[in-house]
Structures are given as structure tokens and as C-alpha cells.
C-alpha atoms as a PDB file:
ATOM      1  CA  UNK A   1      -7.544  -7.479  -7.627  1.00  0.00           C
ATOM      2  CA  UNK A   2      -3.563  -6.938  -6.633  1.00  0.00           C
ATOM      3  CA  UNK A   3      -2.775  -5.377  -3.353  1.00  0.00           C
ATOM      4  CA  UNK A   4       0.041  -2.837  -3.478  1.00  0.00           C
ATOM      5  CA  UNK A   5       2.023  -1.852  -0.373  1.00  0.00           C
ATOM      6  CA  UNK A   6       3.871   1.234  -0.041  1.00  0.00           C
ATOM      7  CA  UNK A   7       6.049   2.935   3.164  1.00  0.00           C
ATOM      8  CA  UNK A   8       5.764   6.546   3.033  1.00  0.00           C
ATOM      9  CA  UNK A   9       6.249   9.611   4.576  1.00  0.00           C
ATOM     10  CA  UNK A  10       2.429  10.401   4.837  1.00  0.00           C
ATOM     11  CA  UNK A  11       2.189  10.829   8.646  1.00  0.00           C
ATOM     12  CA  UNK A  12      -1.094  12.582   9.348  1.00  0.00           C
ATOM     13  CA  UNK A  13      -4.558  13.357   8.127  1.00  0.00           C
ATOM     14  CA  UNK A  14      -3.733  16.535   6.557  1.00  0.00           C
ATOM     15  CA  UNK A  15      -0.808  14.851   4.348  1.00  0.00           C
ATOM     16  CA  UNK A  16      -3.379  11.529   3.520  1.00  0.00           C
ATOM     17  CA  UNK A  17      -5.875  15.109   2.356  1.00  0.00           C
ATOM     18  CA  UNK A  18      -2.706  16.000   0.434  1.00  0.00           C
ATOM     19  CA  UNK A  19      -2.953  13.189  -1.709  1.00  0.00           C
ATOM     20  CA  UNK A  20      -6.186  12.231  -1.768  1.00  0.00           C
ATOM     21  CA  UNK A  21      -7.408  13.563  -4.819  1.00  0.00           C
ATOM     22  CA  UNK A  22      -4.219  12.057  -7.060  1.00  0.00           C
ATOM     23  CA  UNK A  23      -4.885   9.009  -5.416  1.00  0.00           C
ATOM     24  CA  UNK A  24      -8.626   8.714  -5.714  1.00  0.00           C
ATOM     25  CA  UNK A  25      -7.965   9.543  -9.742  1.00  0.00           C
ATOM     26  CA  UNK A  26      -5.204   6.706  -9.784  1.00  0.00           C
ATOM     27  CA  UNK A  27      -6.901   4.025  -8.260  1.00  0.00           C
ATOM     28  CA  UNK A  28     -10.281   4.906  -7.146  1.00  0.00           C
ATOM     29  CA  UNK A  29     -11.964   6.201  -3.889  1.00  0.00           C
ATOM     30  CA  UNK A  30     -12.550   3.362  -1.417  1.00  0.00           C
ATOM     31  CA  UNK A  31      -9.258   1.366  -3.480  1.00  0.00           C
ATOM     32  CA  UNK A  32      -6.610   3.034  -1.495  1.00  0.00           C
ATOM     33  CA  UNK A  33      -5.500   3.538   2.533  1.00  0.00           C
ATOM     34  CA  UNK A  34      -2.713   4.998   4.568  1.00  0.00           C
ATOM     35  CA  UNK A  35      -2.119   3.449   7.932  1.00  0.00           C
ATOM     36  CA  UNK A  36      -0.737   6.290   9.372  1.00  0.00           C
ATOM     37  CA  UNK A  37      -0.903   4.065  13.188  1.00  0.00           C
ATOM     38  CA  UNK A  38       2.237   2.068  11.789  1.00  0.00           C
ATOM     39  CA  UNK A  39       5.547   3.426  12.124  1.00  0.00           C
ATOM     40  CA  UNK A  40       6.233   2.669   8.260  1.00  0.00           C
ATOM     41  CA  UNK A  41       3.092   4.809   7.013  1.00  0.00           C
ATOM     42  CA  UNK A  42       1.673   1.971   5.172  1.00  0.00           C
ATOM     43  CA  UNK A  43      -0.305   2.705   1.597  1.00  0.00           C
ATOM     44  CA  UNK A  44      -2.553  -0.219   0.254  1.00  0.00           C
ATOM     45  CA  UNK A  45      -3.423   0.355  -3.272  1.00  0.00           C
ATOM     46  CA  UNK A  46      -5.451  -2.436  -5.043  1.00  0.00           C
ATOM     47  CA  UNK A  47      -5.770  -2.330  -8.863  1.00  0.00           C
ATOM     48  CA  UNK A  48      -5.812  -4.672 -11.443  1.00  0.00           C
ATOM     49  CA  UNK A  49      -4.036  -2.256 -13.905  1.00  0.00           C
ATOM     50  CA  UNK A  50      -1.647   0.493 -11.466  1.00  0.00           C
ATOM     51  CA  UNK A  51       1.949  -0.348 -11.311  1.00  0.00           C
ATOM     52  CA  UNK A  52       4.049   0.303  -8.690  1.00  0.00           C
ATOM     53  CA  UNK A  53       6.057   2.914 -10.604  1.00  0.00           C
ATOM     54  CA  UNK A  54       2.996   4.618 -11.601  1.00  0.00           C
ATOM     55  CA  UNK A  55       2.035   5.074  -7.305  1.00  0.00           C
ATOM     56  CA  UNK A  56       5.176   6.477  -6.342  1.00  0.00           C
ATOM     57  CA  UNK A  57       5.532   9.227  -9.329  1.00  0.00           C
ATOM     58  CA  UNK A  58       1.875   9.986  -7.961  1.00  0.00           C
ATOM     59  CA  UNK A  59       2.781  10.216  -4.533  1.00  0.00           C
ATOM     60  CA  UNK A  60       6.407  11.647  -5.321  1.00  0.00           C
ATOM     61  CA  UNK A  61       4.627  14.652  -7.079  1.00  0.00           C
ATOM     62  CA  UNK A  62       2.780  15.446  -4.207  1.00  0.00           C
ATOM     63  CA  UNK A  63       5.955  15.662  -1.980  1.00  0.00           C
ATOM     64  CA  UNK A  64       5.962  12.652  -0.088  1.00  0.00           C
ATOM     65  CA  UNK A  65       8.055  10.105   0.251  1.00  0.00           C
ATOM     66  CA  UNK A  66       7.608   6.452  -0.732  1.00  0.00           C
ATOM     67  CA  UNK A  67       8.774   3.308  -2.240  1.00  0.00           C
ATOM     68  CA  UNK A  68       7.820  -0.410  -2.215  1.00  0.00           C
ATOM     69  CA  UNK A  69       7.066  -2.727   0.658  1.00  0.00           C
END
């Protein structure tokens, strides 16, 4: 399985609730975090089949911020 890294503007535990659902139908609950204790606002995404584009147009619609690590 790939591991994905993302910075983002997902800063707190209501905005990970924000995109929990899109990202639990992208990649899977329990295949995703946000690190919200780093100053970048980490997201690990691991997938064998998700692109990188695919993530951020996810997270994008939601109305955060984000692009590759």
C-alpha cells in the first residue's frame, strides 16, 4: 500500500469531521489521518489505487486547502 502526504488547511477536529465522510468514501475508514499537532496539517492517505489529484479535488470540494507533500 502507497502512503500519500498532504499539507492542508484542516486545523481542528471539527474541519477533520468536515471531511470525514468524503474521505472515508475515497480511501476507507481507518486508511486516512490528519495530524492536526503539526504546523503543516499533515493528511496520510494510503491506497493502492487514489491519486494524488483525486485527494485534493476531494478535499478542495470540501473547502480546505491542500496540495502535495
Amino acid at each position: 500500500m502507497k502512503t500519500l502526504r498532504f499539507t492542508t488547511t484542516i486545523n481542528c477536529q471539527n474541519c477533520v469531521r468536515a471531511v470525514t465522510p468524503v474521505l472515508n468514501e475515497l480511501a476507507g475508514p481507518g486508511h486516512w489521518q490528519v495530524d492536526t499537532a503539526n504546523p503543516e496539517k499533515v493528511l496520510t492517505v494510503q491506497s493502492d489505487t487514489l491519486t494524488p489529484r483525486q485527494v485534493v479535488a476531494a478535499v478542495e470540494e470540501e473547502g480546505f486547502e491542500i496540495k502535495e507533500a
